[in-house]
C-alpha atoms as a PDB file:
ATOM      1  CA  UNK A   1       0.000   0.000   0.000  1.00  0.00           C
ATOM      2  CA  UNK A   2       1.434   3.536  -1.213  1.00  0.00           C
ATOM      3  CA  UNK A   3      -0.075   6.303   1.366  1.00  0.00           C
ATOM      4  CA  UNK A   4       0.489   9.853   0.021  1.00  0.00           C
ATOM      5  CA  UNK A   5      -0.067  12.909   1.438  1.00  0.00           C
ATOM      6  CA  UNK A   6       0.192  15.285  -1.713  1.00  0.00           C
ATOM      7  CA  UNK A   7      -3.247  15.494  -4.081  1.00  0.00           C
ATOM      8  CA  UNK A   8      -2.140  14.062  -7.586  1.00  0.00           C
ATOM      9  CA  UNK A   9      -4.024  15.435 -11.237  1.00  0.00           C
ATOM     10  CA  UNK A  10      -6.711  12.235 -10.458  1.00  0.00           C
ATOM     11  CA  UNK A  11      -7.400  12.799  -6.993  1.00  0.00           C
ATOM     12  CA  UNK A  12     -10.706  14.794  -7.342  1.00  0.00           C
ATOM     13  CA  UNK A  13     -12.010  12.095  -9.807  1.00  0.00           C
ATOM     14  CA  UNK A  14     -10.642   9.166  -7.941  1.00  0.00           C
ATOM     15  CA  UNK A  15     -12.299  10.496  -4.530  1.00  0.00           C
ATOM     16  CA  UNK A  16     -15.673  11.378  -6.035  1.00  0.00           C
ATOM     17  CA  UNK A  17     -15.960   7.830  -7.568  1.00  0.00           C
ATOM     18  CA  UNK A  18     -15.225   6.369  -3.905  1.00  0.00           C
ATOM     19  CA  UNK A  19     -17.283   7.976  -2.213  1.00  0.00           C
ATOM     20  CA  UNK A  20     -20.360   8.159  -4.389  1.00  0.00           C
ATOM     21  CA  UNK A  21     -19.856   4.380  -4.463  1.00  0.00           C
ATOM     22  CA  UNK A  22     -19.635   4.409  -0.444  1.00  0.00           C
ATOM     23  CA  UNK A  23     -22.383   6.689   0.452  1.00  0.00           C
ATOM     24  CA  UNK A  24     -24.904   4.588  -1.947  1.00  0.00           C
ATOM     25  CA  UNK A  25     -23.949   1.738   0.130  1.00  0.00           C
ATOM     26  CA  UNK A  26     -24.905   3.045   2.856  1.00  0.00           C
ATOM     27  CA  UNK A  27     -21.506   4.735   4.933  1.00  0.00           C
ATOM     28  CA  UNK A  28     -21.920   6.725   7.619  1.00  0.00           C
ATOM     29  CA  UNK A  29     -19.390   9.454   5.550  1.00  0.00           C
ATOM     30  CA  UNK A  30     -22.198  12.543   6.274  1.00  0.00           C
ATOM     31  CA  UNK A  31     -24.348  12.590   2.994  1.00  0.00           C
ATOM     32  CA  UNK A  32     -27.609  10.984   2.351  1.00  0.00           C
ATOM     33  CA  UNK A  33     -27.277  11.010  -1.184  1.00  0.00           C
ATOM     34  CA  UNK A  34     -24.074  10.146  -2.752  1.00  0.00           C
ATOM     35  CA  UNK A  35     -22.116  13.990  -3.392  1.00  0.00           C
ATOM     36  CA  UNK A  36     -21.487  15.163  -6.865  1.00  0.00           C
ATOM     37  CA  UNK A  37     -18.244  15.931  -8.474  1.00  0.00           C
ATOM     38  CA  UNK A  38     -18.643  19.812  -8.020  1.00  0.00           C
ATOM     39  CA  UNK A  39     -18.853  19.263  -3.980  1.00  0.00           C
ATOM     40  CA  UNK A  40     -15.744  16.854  -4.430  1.00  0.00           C
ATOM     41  CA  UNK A  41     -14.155  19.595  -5.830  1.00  0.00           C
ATOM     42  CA  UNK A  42     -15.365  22.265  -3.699  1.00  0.00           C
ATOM     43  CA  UNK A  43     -14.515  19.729  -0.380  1.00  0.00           C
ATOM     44  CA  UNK A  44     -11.124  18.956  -2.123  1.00  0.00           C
ATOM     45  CA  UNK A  45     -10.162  22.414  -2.892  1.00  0.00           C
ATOM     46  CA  UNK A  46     -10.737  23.589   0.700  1.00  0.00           C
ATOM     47  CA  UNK A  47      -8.847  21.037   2.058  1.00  0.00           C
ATOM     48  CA  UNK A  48      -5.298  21.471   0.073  1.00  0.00           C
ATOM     49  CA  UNK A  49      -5.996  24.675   0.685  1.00  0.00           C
ATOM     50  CA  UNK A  50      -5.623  24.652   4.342  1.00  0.00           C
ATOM     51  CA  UNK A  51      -2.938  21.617   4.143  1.00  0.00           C
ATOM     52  CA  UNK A  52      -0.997  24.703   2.095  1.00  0.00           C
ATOM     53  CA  UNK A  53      -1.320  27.183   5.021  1.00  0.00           C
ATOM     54  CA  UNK A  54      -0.423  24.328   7.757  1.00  0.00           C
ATOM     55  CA  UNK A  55      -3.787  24.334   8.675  1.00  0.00           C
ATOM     56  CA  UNK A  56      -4.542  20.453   7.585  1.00  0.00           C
ATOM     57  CA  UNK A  57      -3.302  17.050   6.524  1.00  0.00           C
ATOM     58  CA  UNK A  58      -4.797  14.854   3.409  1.00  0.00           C
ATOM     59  CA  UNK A  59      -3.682  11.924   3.254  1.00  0.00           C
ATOM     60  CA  UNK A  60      -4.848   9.437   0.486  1.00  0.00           C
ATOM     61  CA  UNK A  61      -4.087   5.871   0.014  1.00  0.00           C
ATOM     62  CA  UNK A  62      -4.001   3.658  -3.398  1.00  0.00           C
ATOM     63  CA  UNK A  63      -3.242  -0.422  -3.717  1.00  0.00           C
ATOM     64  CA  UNK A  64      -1.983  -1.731  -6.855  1.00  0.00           C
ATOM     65  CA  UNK A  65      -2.034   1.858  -8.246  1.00  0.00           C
ATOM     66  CA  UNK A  66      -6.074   2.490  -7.480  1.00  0.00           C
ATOM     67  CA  UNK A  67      -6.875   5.070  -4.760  1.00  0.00           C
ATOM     68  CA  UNK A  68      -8.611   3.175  -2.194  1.00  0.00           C
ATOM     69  CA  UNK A  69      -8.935   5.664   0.947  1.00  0.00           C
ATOM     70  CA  UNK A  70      -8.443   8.841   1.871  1.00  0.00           C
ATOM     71  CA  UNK A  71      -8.811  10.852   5.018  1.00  0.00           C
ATOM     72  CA  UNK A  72      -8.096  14.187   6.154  1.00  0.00           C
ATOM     73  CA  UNK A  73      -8.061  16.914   9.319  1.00  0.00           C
ATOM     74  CA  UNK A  74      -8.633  19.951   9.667  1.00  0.00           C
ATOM     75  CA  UNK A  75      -7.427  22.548  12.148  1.00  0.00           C
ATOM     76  CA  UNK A  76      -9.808  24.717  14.437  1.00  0.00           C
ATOM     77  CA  UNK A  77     -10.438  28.220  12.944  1.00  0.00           C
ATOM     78  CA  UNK A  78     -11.665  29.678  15.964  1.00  0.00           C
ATOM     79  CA  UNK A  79      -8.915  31.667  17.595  1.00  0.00           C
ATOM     80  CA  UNK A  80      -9.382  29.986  20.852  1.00  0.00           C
ATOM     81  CA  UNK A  81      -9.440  26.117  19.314  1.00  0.00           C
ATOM     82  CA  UNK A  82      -6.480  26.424  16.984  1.00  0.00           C
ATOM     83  CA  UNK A  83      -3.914  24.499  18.488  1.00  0.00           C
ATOM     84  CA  UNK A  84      -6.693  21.785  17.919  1.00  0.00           C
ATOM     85  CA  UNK A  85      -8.188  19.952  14.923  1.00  0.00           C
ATOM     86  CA  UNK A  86     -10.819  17.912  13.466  1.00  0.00           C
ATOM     87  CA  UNK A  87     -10.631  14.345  11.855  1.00  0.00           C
ATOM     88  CA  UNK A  88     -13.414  15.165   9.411  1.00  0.00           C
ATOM     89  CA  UNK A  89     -13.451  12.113   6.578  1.00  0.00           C
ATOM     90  CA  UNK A  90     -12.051   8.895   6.735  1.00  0.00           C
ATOM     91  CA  UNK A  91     -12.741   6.779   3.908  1.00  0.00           C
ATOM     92  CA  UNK A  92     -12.114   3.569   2.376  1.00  0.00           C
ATOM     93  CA  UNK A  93     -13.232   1.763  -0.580  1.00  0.00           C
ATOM     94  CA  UNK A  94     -15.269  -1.341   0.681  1.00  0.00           C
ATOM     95  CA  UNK A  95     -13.258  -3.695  -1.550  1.00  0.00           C
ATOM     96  CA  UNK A  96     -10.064  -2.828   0.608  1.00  0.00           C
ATOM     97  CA  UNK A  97     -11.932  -3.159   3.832  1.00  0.00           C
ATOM     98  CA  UNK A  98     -10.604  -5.121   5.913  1.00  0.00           C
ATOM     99  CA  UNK A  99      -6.498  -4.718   4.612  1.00  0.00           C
ATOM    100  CA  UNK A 100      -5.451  -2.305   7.653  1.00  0.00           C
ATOM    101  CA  UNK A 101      -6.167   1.169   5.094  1.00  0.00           C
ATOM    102  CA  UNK A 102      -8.418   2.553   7.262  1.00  0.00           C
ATOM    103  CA  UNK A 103      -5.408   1.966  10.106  1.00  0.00           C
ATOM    104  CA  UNK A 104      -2.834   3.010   7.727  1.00  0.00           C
ATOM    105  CA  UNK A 105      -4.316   6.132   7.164  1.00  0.00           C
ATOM    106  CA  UNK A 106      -5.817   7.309  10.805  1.00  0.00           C
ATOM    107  CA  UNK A 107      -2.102   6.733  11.774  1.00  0.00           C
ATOM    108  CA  UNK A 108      -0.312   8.433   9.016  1.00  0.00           C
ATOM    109  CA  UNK A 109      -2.807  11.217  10.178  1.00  0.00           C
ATOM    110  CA  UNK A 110      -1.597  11.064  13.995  1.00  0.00           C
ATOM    111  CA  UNK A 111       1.951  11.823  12.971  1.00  0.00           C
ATOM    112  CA  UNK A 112       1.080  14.499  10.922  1.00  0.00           C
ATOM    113  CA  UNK A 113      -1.303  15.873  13.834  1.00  0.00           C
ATOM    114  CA  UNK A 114       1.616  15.696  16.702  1.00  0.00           C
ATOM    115  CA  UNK A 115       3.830  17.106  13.624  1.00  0.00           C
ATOM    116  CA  UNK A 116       1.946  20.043  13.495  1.00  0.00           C
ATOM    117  CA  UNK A 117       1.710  20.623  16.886  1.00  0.00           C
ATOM    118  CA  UNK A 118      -1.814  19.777  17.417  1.00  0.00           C
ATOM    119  CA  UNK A 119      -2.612  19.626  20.708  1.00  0.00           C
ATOM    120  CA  UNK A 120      -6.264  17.536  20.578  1.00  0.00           C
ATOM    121  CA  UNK A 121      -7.558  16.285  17.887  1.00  0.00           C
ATOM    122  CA  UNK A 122     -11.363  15.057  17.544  1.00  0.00           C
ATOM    123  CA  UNK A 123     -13.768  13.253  15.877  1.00  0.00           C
ATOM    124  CA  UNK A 124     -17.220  12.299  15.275  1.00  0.00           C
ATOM    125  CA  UNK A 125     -18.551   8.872  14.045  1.00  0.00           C
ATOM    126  CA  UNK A 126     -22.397   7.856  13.456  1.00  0.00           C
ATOM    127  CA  UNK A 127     -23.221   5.279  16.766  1.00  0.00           C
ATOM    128  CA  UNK A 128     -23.826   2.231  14.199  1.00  0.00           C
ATOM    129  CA  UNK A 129     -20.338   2.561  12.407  1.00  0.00           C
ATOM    130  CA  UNK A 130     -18.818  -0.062  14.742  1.00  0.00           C
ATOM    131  CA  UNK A 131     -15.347  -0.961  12.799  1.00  0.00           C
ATOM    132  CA  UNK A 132     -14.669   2.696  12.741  1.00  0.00           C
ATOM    133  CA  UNK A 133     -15.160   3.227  16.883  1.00  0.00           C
ATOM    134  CA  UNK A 134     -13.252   0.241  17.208  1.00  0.00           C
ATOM    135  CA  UNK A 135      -9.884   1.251  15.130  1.00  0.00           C
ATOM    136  CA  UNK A 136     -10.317   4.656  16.760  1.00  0.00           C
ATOM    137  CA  UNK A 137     -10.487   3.238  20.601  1.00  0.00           C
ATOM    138  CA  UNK A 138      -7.607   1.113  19.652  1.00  0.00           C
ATOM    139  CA  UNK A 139      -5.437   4.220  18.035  1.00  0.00           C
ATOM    140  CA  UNK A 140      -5.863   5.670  21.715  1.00  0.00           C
ATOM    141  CA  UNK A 141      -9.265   7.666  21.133  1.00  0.00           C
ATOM    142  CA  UNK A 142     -11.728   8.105  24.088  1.00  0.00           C
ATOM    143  CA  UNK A 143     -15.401   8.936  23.784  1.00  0.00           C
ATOM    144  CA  UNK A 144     -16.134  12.139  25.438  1.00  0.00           C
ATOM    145  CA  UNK A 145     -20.044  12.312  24.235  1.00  0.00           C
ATOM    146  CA  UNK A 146     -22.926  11.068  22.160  1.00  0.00           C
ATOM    147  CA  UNK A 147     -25.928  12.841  21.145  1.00  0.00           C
ATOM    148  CA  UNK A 148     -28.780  10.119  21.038  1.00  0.00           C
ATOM    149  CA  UNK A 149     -30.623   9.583  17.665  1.00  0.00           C
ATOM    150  CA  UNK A 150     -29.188  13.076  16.373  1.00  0.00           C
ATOM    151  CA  UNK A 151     -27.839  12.017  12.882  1.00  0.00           C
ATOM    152  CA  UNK A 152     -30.941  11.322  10.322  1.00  0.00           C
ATOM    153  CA  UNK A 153     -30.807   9.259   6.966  1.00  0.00           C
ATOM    154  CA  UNK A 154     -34.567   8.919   6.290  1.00  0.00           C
ATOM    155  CA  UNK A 155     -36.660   7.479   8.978  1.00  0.00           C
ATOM    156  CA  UNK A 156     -33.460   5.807  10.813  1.00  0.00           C
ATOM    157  CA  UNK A 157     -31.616   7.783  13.413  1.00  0.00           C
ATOM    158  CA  UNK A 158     -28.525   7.135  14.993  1.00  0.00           C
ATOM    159  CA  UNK A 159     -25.976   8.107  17.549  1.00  0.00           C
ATOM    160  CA  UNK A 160     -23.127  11.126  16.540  1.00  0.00           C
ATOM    161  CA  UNK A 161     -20.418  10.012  19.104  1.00  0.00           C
ATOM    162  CA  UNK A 162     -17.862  12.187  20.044  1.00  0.00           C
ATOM    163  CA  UNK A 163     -14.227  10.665  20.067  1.00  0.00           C
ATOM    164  CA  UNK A 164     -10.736  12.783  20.976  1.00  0.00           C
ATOM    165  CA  UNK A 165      -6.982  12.259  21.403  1.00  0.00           C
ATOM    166  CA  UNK A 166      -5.134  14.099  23.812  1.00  0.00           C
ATOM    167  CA  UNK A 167      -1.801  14.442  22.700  1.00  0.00           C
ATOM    168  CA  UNK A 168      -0.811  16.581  25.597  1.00  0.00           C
ATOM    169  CA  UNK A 169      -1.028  13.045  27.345  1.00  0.00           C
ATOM    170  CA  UNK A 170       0.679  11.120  25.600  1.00  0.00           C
ATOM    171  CA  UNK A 171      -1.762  10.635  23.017  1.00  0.00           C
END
């Protein structure tokens, strides 16, 4: 597995094909219906954006030449947060599931966290997304909250838990 952590020409078209594919299926990645290319971009271009002003890491992973996962954060813009940031996406192609991309990645994404100096970094995960919760509690994330039945995808409702690593402790 090749991680990278610098968008190629592809990446846009690459990523929108992933997760279209994902969110029909049914991930818990924050859209009901799958996004189109123009929020792709939109999401894309914000990112390497901020990862150019030291404000972010992207990281995006590809077996056998084939982007497969990608995952980024994003620091705090609030004055008083920023020496903190935000795990926002963490995707994987469900073919890969299952190969250690999803670890490959969140970790690849600690290291560039403590690299930046990030003090605490968070994240959210829908209550049902079980693997996910599981590779984050065993990367050294606690749960610090849950709002009950707050995230809606038609009539279901589910859990938003809150997760965060405390690199001031050794995190």
């Amino acid at each position: 597995m090749d991680l990278a952590s610098e968008p190629e020409v592809q990446l846009t078209e690459s990523v929108h094909r992933m997760l279209a594919c994902l969110v029909r299926g049914g991930a818990a990645l924050g859209w009901v219906e799958p996004p189109s290319r123009d929020e792709v971009t939109a999401l894309l271009g914000d990112v390497v954006s901020a990862v150019r002003c030291g404000d972010a890491a992207l990281r995006v992973a590809y077996l056998g030449g084939r982007l497969v996962g990608f995952g980024y954060w994003l620091r705090y813009g609030r004055p008083t947060h920023r020496p903190h940031a935000d795990l926002e996406k963490l995707a994987v192609d469900s073919a890969a599931h299952g190969r250690g991309v999803g670890r490959a990645l969140t970790t690849a994404l600690l290291t560039d966290a403590r690299d930046a100096g990030i003090e605490v970094l968070t994240l959210d995960a829908r209550g049902d997304n079980t693997p996910a919760l599981r590779l984050y509690r065993s990367l050294g994330f606690t749960e610090y909250g849950r709002l009950p039945d707050f995230v809606a995808v038609g009539e279901h409702r589910y859990d938003k838990v809150f997760c965060m690593l405390d690199f001031r402790r050794g995190g």
